[in-house]
Protein backbone atom coordinates (compact mmCIF):
# COMPACT_ATOMS: atom_id res chain seq x y z
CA UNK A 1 75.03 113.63 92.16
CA UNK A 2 77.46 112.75 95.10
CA UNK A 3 79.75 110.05 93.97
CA UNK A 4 79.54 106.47 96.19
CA UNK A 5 82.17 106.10 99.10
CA UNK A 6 83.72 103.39 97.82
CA UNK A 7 85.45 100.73 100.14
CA UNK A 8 88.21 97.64 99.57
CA UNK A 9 87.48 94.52 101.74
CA UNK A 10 90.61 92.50 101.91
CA UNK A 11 89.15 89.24 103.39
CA UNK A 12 90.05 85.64 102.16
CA UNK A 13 87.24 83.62 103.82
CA UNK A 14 84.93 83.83 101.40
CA UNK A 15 81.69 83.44 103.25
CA UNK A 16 82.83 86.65 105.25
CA UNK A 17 84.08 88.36 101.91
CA UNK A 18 80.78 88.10 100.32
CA UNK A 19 78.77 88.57 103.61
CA UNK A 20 80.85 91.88 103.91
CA UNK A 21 80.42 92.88 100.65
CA UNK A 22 76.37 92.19 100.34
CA UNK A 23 75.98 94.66 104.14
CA UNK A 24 78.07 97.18 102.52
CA UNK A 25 76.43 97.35 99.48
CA UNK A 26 73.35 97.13 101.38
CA UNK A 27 74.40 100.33 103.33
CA UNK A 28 74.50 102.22 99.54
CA UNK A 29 78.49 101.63 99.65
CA UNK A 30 80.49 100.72 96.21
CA UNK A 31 82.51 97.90 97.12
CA UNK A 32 85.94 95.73 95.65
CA UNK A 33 87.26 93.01 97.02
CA UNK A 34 90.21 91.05 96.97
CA UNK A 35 90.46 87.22 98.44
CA UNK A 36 94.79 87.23 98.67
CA UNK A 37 97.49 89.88 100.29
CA UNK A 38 99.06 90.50 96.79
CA UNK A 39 95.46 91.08 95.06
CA UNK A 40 94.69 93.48 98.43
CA UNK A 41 98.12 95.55 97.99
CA UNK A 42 97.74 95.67 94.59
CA UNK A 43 94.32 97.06 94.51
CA UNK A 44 94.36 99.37 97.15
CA UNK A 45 97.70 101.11 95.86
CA UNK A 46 96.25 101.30 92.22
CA UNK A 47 92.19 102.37 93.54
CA UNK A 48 91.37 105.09 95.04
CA UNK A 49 89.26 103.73 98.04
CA UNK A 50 87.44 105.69 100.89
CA UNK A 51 87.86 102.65 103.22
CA UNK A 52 90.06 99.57 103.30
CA UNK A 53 88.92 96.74 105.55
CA UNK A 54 91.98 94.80 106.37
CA UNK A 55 91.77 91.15 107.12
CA UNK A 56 95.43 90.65 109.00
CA UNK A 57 95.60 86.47 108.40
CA UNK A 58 95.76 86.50 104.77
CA UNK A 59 97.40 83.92 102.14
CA UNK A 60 100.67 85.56 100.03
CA UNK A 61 100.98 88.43 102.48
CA UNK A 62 99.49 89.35 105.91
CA UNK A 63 97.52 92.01 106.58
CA UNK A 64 100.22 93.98 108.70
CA UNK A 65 102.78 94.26 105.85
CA UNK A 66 99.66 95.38 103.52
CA UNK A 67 98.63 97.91 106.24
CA UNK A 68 101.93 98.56 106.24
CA UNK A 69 103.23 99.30 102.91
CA UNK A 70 99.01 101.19 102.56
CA UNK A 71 100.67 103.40 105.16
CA UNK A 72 103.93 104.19 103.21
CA UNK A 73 102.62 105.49 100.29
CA UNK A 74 99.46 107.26 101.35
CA UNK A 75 99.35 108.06 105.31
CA UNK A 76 95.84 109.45 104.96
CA UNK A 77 94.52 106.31 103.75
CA UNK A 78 91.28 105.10 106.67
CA UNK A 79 92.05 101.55 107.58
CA UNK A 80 89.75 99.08 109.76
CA UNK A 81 91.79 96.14 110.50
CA UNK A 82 89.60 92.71 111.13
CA UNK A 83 91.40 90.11 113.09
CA UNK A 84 90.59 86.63 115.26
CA UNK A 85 93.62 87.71 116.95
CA UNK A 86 92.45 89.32 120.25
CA UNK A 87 95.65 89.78 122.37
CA UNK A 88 97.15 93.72 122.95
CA UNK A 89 100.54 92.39 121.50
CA UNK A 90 99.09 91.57 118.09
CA UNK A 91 96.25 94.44 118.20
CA UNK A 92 99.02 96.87 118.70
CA UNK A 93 101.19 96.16 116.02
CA UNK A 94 98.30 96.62 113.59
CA UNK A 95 97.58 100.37 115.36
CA UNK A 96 101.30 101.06 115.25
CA UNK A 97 101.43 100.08 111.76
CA UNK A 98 98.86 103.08 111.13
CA UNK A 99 95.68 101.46 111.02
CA UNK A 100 92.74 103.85 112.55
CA UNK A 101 91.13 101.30 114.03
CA UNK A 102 90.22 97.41 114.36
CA UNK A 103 87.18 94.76 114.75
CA UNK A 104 87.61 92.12 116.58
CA UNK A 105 86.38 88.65 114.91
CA UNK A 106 83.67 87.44 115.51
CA UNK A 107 81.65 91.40 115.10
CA UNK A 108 77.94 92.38 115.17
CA UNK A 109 77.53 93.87 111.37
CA UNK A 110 75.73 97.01 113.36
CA UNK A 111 78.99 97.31 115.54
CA UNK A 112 81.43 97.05 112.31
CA UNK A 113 79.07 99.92 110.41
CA UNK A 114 79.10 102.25 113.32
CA UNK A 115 82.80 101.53 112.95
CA UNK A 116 82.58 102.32 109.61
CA UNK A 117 80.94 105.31 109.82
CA UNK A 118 83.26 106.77 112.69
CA UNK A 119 86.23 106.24 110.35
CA UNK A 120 84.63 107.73 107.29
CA UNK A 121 83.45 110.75 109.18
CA UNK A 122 87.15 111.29 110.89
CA UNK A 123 88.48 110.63 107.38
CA UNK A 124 86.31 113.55 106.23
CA UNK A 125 87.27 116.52 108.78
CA UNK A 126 90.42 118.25 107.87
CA UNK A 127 92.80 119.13 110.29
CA UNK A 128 92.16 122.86 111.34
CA UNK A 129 94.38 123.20 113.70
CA UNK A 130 97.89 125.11 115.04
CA UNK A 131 100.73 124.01 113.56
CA UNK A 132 103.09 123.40 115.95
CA UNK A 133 102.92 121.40 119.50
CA UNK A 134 105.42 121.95 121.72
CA UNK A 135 106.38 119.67 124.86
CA UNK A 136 108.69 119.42 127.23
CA UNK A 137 111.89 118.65 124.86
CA UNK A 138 109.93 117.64 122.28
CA UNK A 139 108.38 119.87 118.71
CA UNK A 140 105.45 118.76 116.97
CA UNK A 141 104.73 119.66 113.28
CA UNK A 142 101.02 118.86 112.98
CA UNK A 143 100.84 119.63 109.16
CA UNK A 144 103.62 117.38 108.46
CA UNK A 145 102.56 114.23 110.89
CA UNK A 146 106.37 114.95 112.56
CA UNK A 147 108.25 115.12 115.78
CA UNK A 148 111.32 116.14 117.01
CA UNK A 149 113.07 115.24 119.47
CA UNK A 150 116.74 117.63 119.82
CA UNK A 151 118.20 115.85 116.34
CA UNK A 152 115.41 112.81 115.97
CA UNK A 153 112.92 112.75 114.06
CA UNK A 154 110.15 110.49 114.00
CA UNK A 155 106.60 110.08 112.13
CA UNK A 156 102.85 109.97 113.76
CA UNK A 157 100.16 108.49 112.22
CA UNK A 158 96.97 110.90 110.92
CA UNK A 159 95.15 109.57 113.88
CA UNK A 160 97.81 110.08 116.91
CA UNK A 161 98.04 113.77 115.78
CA UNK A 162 94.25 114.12 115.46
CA UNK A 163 94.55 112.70 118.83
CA UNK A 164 97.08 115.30 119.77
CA UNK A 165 95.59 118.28 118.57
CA UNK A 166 93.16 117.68 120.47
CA UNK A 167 94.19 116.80 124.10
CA UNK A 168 96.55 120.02 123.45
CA UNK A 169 93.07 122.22 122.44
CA UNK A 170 91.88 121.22 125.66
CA UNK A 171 95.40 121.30 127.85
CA UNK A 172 93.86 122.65 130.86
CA UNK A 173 92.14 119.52 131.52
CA UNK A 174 92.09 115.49 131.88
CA UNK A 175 89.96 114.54 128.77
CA UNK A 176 88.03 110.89 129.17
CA UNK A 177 88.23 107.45 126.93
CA UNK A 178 84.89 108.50 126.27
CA UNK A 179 85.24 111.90 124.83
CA UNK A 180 88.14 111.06 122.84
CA UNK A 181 86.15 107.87 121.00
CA UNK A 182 83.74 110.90 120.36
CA UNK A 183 85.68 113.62 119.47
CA UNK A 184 88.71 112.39 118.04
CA UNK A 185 87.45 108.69 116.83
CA UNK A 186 83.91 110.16 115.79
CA UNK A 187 82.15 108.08 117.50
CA UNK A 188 78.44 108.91 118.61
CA UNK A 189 77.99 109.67 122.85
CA UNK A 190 76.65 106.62 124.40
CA UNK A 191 77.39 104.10 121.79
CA UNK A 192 78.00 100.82 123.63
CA UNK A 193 81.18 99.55 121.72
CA UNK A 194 84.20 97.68 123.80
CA UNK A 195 87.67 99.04 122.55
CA UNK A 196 90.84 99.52 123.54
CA UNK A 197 92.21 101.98 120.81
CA UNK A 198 92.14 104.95 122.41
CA UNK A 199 94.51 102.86 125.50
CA UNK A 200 96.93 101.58 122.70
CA UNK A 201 97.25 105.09 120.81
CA UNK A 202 98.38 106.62 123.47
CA UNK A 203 100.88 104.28 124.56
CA UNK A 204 101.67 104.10 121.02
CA UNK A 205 102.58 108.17 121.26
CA UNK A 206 103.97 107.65 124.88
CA UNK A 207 106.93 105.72 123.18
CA UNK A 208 107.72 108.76 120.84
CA UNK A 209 106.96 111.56 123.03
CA UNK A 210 108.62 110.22 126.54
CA UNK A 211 111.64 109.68 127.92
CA UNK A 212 110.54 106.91 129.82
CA UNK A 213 106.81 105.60 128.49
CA UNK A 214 106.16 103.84 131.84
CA UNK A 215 106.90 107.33 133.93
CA UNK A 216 105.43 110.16 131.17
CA UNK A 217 105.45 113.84 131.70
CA UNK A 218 104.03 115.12 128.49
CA UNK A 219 101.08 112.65 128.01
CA UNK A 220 99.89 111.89 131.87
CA UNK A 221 96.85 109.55 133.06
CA UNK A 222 95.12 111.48 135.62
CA UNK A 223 93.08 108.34 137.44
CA UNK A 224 89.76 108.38 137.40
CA UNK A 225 89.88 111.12 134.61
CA UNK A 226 91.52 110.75 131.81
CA UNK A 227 94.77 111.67 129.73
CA UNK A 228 96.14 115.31 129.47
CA UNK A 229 98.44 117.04 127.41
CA UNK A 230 101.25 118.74 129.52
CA UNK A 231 101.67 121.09 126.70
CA UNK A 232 104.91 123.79 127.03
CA UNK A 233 105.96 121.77 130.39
């Protein structure tokens, strides 16, 4: 019998904790939860969870030093942060802290399980892909999540390389928000869900990969297109 995927919900409102917890269970998922950012580190570096739902506003410790330290000891870990917080500033520094994606408060429950299920399905695919990206001045060693940059090095999350991999598989061409929430963020075609992750990621990898982030030649916006991959400029 296939085990249950099991998922952490990190949430101190407790009315939204035990909502949470009844739709997941609902949806045949094993669930934990934890109501304080000590209880939420604690648990999810001890468990061994499928999914961690990440509440960022949390007493003890906030949810961006639990994503945070998550991150630091296991960078395959799936993370949904959930957050009131709405601004790019504050969404971003969740993203850049590694999580693969975030719910804005308040969420449809079908909008946070299609989430959900995007995550889990990503979080399921391994990475068959070349090892090695390379762009103009810069190396990138897929298997490893690093970059180089002459004598820097610096780390990418699971996500930006899945994200990566694939604008590089398809170099010859701008690829659209669109197909990247499909391909890359496993979300299904035509799925009517307002996010800006895909926007933030890649500014997130311009800032690694470019010279100068607000002029990029390795990771260009073609208008009215898309984002390509200017890979071996």
């Amino acid at each position: 019998m296939n085990r249950k995927i099991r998922i952490l919900v990190i949430e101190d409102e407790q009315a939204i904790r035990e909502g949470l917890i009844d739709v997941l269970v609902f949806h045949k998922y094993e669930v934990d939860s934890a109501a304080t950012g000590p209880q939420g580190l604690e648990m999810a570096l001890t468990g061994r969870f499928d999914l961690i739902l990440l509440d960022i506003m949390l007493p003890g410790m906030d949810g961006y030093e639990i994503c945070d330290r998550v991150r630091t000891a296991d960078r395959d870990q799936p993370i949904i942060m959930l957050t009131a917080k709405t601004s790019d500033e504050e969404i971003v520094q969740g993203l850049k802290l590694g999580a693969d994606d975030y719910v804005a408060k308040p969420f449809s429950i079908q909008q946070l399980i299609l989430r959900i299920e995007a995550v889990l399905r990503r979080s399921q695919v391994g990475l068959e892909q070349a090892r090695a990206i390379s762009l103009s001045g810069i190396e990138i060693d897929t298997r490893n999540l690093t970059g180089t940059n002459g004598t820097k090095e610096f780390a990418f999350t699971k996500r930006e390389i899945e994200l990566l991999v694939y604008l590089a598989e398809h170099g010859d061409r701008p690829i659209s928000r669109e197909e990247l929430l499909v391909k890359v963020w496993g979300y299904a075609k035509n799925l009517d869900i307002e996010t800006r992750t895909v926007d933030i990621h890649i500014a997130k990898i311009r800032r690694k990969i470019e010279l100068d982030p607000k002029d990029p030649q390795n990771l260009i916006t073609v208008r009215g297109a898309g984002y390509r991959l200017m890979v071996g400029a």
